[in-house]
PDB file of N, CA and C in Angstrom:
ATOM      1  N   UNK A   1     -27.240 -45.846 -37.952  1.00  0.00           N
ATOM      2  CA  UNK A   1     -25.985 -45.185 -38.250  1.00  0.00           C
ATOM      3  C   UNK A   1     -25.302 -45.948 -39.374  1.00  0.00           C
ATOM      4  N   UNK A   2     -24.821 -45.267 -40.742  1.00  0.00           N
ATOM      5  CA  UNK A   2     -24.325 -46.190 -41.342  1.00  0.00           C
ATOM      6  C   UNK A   2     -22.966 -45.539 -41.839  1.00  0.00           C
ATOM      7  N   UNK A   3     -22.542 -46.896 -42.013  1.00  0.00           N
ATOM      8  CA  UNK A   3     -21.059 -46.765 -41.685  1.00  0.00           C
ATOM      9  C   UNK A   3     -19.867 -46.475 -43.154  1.00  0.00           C
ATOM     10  N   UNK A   4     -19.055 -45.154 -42.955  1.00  0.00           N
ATOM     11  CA  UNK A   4     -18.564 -44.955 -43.727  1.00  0.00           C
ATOM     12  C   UNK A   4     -18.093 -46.033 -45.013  1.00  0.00           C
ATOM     13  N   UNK A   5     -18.250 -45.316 -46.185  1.00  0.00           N
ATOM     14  CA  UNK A   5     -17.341 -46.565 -47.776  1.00  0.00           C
ATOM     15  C   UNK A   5     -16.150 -46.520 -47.420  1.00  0.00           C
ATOM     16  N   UNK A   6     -14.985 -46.932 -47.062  1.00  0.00           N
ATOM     17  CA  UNK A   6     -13.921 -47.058 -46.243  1.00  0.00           C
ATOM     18  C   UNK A   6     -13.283 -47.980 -47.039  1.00  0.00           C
ATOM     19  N   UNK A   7     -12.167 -47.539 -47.897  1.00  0.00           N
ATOM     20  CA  UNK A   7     -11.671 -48.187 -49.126  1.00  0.00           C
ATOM     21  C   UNK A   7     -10.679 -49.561 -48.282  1.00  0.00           C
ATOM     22  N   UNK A   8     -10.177 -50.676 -49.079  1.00  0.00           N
ATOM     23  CA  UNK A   8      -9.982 -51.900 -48.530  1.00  0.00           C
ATOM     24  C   UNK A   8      -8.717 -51.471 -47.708  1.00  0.00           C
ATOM     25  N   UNK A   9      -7.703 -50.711 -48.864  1.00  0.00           N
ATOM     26  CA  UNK A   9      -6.427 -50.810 -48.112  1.00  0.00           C
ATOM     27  C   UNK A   9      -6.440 -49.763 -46.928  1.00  0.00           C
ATOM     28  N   UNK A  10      -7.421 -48.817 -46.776  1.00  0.00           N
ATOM     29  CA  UNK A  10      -7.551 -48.205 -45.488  1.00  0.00           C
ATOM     30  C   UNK A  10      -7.925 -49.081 -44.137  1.00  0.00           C
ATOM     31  N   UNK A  11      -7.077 -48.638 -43.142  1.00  0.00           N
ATOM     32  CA  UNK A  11      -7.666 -49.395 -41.504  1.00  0.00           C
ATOM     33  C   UNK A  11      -8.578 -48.339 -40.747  1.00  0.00           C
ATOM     34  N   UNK A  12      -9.045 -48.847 -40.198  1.00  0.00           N
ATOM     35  CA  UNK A  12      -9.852 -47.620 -38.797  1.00  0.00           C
ATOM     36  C   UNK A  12      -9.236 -48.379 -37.667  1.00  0.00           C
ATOM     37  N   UNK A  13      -8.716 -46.962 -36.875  1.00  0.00           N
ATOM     38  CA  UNK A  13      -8.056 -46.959 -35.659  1.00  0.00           C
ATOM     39  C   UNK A  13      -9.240 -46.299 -34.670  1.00  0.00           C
ATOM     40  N   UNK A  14      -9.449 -46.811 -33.652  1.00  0.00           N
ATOM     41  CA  UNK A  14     -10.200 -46.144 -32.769  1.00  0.00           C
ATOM     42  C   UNK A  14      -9.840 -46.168 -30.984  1.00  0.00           C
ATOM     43  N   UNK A  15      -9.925 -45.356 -30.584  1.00  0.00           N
ATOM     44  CA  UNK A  15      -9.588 -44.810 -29.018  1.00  0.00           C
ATOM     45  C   UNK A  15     -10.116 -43.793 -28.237  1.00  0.00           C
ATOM     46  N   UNK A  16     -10.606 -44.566 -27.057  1.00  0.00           N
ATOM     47  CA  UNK A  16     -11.098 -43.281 -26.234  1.00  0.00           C
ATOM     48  C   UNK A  16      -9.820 -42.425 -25.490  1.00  0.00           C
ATOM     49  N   UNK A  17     -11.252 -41.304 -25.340  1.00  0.00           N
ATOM     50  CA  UNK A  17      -9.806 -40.655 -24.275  1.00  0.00           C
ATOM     51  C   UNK A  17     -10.830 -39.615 -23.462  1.00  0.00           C
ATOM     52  N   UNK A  18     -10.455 -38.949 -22.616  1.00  0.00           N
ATOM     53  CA  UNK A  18     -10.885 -38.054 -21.342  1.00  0.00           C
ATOM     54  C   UNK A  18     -11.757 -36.648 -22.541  1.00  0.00           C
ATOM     55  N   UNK A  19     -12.619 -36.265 -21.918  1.00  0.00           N
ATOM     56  CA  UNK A  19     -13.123 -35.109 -22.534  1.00  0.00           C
ATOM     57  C   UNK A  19     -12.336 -34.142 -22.447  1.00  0.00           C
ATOM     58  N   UNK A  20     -11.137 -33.952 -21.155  1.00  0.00           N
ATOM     59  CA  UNK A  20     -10.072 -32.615 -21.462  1.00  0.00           C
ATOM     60  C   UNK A  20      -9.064 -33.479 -22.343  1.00  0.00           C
ATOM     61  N   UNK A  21      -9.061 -34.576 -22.989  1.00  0.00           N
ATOM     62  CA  UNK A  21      -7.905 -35.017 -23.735  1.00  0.00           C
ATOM     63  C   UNK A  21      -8.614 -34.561 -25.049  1.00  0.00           C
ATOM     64  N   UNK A  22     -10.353 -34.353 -25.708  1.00  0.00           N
ATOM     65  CA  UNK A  22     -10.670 -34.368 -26.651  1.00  0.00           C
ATOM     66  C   UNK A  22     -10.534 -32.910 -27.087  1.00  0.00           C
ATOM     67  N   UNK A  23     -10.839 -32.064 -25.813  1.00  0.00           N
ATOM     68  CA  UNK A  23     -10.836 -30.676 -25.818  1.00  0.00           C
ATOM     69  C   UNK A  23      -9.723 -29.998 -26.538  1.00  0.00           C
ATOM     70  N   UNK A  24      -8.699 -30.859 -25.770  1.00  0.00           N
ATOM     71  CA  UNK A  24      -7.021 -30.149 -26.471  1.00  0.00           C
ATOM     72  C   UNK A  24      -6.788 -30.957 -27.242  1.00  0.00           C
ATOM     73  N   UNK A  25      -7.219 -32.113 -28.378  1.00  0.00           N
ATOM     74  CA  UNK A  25      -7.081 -31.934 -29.235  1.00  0.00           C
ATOM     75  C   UNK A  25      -7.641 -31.580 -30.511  1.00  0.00           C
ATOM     76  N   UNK A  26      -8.794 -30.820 -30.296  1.00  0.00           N
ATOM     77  CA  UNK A  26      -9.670 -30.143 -30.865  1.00  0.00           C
ATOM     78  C   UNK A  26      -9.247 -28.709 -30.755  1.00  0.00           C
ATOM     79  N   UNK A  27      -8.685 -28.653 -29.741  1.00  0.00           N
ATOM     80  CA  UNK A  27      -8.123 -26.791 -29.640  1.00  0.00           C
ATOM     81  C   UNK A  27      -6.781 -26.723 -30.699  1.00  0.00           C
ATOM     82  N   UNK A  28      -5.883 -28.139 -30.641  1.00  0.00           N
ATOM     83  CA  UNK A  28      -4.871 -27.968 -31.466  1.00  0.00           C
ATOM     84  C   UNK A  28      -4.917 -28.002 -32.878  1.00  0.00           C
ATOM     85  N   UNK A  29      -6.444 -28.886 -33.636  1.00  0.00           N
ATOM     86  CA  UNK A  29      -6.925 -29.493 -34.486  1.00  0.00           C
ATOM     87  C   UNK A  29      -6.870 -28.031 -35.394  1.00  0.00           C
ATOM     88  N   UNK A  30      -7.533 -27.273 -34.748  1.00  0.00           N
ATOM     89  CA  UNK A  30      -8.245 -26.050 -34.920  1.00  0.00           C
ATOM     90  C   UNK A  30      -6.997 -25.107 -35.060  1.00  0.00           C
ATOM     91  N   UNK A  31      -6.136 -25.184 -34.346  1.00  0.00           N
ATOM     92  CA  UNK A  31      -4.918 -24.071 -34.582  1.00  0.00           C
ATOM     93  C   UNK A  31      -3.826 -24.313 -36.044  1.00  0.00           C
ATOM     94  N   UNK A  32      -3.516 -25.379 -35.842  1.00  0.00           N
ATOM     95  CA  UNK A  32      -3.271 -25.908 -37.020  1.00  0.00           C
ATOM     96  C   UNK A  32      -3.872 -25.912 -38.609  1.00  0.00           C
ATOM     97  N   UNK A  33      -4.882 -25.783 -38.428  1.00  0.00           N
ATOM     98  CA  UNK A  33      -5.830 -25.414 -39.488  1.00  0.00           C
ATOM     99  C   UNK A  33      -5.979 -26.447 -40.311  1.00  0.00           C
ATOM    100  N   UNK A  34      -6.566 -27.870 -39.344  1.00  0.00           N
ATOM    101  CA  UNK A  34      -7.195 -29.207 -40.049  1.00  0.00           C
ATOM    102  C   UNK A  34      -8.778 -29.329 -40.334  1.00  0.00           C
ATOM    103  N   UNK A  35      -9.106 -29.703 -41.032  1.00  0.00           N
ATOM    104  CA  UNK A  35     -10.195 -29.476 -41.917  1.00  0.00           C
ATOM    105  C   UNK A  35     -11.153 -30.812 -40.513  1.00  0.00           C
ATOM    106  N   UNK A  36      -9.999 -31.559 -40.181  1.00  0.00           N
ATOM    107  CA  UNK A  36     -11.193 -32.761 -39.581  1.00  0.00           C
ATOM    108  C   UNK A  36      -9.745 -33.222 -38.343  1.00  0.00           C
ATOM    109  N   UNK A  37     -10.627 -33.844 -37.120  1.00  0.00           N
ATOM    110  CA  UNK A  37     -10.006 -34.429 -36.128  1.00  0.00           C
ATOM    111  C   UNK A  37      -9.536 -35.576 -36.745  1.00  0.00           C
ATOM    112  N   UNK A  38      -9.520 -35.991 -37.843  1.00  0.00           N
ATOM    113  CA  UNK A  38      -9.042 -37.548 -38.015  1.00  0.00           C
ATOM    114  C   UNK A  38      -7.631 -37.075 -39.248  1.00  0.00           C
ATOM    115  N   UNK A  39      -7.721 -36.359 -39.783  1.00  0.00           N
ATOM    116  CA  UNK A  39      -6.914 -35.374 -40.764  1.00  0.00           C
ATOM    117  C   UNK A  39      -5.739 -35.203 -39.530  1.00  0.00           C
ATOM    118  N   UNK A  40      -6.112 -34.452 -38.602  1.00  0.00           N
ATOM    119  CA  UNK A  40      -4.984 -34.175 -37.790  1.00  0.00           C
ATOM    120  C   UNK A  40      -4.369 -35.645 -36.745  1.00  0.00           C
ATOM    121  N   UNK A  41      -5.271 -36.083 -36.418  1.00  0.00           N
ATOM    122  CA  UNK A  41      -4.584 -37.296 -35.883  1.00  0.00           C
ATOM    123  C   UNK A  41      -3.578 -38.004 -36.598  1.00  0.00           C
ATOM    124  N   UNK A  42      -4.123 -37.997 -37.730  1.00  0.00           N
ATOM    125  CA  UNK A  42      -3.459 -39.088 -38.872  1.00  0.00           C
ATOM    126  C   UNK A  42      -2.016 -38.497 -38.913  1.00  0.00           C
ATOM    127  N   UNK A  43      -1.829 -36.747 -39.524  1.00  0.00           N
ATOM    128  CA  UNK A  43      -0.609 -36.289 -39.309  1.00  0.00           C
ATOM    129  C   UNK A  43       0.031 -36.580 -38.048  1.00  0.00           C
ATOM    130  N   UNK A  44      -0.782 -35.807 -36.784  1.00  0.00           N
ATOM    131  CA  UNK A  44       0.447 -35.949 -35.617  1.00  0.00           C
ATOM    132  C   UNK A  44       0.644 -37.835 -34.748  1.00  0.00           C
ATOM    133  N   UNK A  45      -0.154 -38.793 -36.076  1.00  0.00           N
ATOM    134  CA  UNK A  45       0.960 -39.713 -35.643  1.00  0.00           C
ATOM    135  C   UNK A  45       1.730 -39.991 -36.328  1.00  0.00           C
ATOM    136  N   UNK A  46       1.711 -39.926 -37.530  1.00  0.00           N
ATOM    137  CA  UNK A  46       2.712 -40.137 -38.089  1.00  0.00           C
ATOM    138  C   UNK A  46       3.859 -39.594 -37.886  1.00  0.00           C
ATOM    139  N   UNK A  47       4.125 -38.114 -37.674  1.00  0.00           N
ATOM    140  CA  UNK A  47       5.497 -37.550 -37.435  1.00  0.00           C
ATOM    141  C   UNK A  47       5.992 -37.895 -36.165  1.00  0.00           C
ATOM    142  N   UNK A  48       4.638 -38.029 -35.318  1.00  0.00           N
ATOM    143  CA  UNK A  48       5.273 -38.444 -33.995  1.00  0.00           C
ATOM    144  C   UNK A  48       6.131 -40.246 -34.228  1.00  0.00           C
ATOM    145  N   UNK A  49       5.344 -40.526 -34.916  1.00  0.00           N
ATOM    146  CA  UNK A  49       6.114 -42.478 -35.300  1.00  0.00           C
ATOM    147  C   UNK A  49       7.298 -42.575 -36.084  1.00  0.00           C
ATOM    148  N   UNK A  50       7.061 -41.484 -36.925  1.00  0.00           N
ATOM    149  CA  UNK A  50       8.645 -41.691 -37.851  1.00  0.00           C
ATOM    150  C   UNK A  50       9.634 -41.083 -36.873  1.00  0.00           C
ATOM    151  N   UNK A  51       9.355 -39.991 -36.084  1.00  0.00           N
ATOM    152  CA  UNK A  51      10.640 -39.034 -34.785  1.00  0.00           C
ATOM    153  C   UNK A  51      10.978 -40.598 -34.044  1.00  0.00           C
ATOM    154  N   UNK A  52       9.934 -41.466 -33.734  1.00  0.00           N
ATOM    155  CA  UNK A  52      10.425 -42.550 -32.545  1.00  0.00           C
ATOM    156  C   UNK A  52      11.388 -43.149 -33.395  1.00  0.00           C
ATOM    157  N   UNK A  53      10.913 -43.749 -34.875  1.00  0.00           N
ATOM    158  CA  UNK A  53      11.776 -44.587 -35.486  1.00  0.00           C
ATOM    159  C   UNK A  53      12.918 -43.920 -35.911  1.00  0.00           C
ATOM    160  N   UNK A  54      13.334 -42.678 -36.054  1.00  0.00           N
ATOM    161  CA  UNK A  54      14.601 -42.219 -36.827  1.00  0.00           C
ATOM    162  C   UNK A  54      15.222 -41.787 -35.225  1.00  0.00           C
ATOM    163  N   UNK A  55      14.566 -41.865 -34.106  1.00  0.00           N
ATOM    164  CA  UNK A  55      15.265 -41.818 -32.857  1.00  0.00           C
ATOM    165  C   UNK A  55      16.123 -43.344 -32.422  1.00  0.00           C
ATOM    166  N   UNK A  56      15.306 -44.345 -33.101  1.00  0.00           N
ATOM    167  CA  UNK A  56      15.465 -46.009 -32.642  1.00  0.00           C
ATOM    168  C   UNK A  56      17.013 -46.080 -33.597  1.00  0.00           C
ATOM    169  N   UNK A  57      16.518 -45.406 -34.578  1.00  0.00           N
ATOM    170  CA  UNK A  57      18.216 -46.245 -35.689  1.00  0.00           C
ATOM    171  C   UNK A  57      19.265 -45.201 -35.528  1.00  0.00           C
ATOM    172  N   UNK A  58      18.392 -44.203 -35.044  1.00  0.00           N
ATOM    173  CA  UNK A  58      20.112 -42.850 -34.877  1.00  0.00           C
ATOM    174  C   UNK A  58      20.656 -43.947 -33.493  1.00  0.00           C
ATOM    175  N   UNK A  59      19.789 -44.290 -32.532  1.00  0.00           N
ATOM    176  CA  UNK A  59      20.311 -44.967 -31.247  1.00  0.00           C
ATOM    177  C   UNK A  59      21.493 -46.289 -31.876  1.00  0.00           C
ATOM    178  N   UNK A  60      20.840 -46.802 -32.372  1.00  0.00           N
ATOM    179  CA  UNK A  60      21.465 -48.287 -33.044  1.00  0.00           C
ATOM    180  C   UNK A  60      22.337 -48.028 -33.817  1.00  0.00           C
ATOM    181  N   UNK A  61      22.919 -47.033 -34.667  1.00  0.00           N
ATOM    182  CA  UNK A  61      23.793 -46.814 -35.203  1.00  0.00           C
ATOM    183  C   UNK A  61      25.387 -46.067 -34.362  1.00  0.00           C
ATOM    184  N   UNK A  62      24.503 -45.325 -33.400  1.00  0.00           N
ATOM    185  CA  UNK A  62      25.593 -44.533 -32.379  1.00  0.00           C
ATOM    186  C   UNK A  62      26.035 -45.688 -31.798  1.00  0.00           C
ATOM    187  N   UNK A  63      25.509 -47.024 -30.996  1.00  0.00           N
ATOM    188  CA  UNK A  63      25.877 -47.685 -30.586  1.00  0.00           C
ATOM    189  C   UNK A  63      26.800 -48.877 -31.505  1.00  0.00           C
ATOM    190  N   UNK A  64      26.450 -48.913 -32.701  1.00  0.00           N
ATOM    191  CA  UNK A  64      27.118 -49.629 -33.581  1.00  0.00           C
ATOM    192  C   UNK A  64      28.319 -48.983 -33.775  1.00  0.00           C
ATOM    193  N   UNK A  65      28.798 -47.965 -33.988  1.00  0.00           N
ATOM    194  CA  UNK A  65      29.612 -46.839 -34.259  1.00  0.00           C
ATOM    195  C   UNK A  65      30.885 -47.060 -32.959  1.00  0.00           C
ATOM    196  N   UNK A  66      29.802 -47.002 -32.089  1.00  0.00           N
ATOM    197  CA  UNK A  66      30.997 -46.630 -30.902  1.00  0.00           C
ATOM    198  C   UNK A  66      31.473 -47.956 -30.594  1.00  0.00           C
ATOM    199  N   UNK A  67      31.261 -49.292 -30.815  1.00  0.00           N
ATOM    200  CA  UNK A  67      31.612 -50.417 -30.818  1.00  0.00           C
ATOM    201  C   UNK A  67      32.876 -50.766 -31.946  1.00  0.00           C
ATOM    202  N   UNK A  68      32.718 -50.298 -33.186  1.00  0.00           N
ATOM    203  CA  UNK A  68      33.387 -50.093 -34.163  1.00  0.00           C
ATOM    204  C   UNK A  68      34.574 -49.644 -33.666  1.00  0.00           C
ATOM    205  N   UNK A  69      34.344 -48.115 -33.353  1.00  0.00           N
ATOM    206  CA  UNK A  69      35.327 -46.991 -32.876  1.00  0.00           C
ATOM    207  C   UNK A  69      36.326 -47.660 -31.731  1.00  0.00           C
ATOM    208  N   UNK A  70      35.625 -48.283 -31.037  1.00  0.00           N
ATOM    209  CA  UNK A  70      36.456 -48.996 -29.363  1.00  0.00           C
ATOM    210  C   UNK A  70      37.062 -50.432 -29.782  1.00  0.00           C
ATOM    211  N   UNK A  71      36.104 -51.161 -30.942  1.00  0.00           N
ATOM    212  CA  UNK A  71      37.253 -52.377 -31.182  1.00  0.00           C
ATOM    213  C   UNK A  71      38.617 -51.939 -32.049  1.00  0.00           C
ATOM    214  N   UNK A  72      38.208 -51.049 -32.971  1.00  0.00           N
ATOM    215  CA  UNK A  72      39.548 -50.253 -33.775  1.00  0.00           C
ATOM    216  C   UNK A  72      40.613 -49.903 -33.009  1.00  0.00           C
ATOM    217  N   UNK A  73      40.244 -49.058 -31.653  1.00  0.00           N
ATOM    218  CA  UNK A  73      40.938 -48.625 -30.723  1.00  0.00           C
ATOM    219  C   UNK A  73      41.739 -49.703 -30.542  1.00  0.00           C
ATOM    220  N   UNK A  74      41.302 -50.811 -29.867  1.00  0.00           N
ATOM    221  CA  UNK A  74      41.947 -51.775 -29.403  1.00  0.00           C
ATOM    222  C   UNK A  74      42.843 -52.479 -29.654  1.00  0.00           C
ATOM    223  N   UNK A  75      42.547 -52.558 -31.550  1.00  0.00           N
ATOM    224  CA  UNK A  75      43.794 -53.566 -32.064  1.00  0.00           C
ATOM    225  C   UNK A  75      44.631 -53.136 -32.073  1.00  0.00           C
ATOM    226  N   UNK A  76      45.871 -53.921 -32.572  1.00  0.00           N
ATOM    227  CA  UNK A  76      47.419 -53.640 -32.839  1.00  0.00           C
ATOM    228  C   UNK A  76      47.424 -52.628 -33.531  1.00  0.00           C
ATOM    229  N   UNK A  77      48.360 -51.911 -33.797  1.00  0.00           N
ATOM    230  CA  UNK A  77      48.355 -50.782 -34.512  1.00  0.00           C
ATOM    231  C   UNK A  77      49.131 -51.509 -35.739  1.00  0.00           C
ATOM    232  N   UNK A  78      48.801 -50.732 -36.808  1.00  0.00           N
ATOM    233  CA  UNK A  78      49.705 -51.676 -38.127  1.00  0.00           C
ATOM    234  C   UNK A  78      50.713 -51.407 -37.877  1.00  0.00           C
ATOM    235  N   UNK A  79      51.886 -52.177 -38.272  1.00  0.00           N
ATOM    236  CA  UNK A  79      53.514 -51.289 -38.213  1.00  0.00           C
ATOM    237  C   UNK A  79      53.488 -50.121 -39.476  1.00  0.00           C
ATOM    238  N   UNK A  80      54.084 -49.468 -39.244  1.00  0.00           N
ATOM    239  CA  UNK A  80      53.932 -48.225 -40.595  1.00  0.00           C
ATOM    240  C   UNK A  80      55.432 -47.328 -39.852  1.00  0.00           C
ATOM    241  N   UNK A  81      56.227 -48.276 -39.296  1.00  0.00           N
ATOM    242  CA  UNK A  81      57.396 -47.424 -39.339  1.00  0.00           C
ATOM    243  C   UNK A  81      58.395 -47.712 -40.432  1.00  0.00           C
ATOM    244  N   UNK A  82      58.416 -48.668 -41.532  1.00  0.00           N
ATOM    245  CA  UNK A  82      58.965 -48.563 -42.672  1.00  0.00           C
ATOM    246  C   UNK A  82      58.314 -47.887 -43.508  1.00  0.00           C
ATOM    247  N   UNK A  83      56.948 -47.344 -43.812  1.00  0.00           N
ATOM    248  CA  UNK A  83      56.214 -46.323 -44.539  1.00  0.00           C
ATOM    249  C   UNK A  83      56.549 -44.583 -43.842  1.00  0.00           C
ATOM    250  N   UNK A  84      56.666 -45.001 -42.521  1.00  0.00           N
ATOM    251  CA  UNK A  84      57.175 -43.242 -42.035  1.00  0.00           C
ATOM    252  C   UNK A  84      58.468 -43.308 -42.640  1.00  0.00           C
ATOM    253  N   UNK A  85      59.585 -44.288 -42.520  1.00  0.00           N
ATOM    254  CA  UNK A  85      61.004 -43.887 -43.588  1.00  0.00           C
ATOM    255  C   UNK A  85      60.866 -43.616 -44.578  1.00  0.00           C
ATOM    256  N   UNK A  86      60.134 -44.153 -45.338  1.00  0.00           N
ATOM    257  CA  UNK A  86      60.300 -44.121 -46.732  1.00  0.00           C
ATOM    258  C   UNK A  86      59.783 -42.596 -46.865  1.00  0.00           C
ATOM    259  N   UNK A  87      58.388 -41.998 -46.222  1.00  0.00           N
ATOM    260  CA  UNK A  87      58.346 -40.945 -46.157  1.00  0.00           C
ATOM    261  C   UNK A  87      59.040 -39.528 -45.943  1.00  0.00           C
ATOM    262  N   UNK A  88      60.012 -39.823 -44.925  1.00  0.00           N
ATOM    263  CA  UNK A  88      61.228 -39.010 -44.359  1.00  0.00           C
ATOM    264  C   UNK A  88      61.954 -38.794 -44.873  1.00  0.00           C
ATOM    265  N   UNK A  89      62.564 -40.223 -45.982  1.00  0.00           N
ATOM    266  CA  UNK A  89      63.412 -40.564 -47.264  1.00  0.00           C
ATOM    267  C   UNK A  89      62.891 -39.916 -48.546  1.00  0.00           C
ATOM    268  N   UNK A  90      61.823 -39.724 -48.680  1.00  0.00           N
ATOM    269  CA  UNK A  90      61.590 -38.936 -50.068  1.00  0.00           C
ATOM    270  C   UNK A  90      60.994 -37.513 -49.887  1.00  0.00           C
ATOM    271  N   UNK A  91      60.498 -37.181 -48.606  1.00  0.00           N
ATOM    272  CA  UNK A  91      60.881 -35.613 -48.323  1.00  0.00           C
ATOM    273  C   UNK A  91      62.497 -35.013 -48.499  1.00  0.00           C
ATOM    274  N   UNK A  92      62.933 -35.795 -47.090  1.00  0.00           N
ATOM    275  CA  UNK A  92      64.562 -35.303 -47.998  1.00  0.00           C
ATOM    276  C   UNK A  92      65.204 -35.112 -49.471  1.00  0.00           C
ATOM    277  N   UNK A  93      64.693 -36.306 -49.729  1.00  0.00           N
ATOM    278  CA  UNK A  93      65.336 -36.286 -51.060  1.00  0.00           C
ATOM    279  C   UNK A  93      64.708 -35.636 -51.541  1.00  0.00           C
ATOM    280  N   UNK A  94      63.268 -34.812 -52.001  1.00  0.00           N
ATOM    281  CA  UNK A  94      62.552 -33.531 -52.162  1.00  0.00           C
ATOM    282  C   UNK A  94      63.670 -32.294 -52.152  1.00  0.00           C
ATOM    283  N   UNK A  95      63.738 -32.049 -50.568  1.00  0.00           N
ATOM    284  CA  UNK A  95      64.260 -31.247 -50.180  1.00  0.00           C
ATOM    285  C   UNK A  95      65.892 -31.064 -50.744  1.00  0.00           C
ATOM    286  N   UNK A  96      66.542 -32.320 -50.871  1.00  0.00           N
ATOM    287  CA  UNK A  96      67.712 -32.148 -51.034  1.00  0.00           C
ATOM    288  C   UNK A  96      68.526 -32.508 -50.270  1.00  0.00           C
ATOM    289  N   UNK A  97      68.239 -32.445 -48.756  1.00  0.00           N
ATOM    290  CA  UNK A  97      69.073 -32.982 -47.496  1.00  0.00           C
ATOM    291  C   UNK A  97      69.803 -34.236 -47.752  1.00  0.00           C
TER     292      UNK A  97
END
């Protein structure tokens, strides 16, 4: 048996699995319309690996976020009741009052 020219920066991944695990993915291989079982593997891990990783940083960011959001909560509030006068003060005076 001799063994594929298998360029450097390429890896070979290899794994068994159950003959009804090869079946369905040979039935899916086939629906999809992949030319080769290794063609389709290659796709459905990858999308399946990038969904985990853009699942890992949406997680880490929601949690960063809501930490943000709850220490903000927490602090003092600025004073901004001489900025609401001054506001009140130059509507009126807008207005005329």
């Amino acid at each position: 048996m001799s063994t594929p020219n298998i360029p450097s920066e390429e890896k070979r991944i290899e794994f068994r699995v159950s003959q009804a695990e090869k079946d369905l993915y040979d039935k899916a291989c086939a629906l999809m319309g992949f030319k080769s079982f290794s063609e389709f593997a290659r796709y459905t891990l990858q999308r399946e690996a990038q969904a985990i990783i853009t699942t890992n940083q949406t997680m880490e960011l929601s949690e960063r976020d809501q930490r943000v959001f709850f220490e903000t909560l927490m602090q003092e509030p600025a004073p901004i009741e001489a900025k609401l006068q001054e506001a009140v003060a130059l509507h009126r005076e807008r207005l005329g009052k």
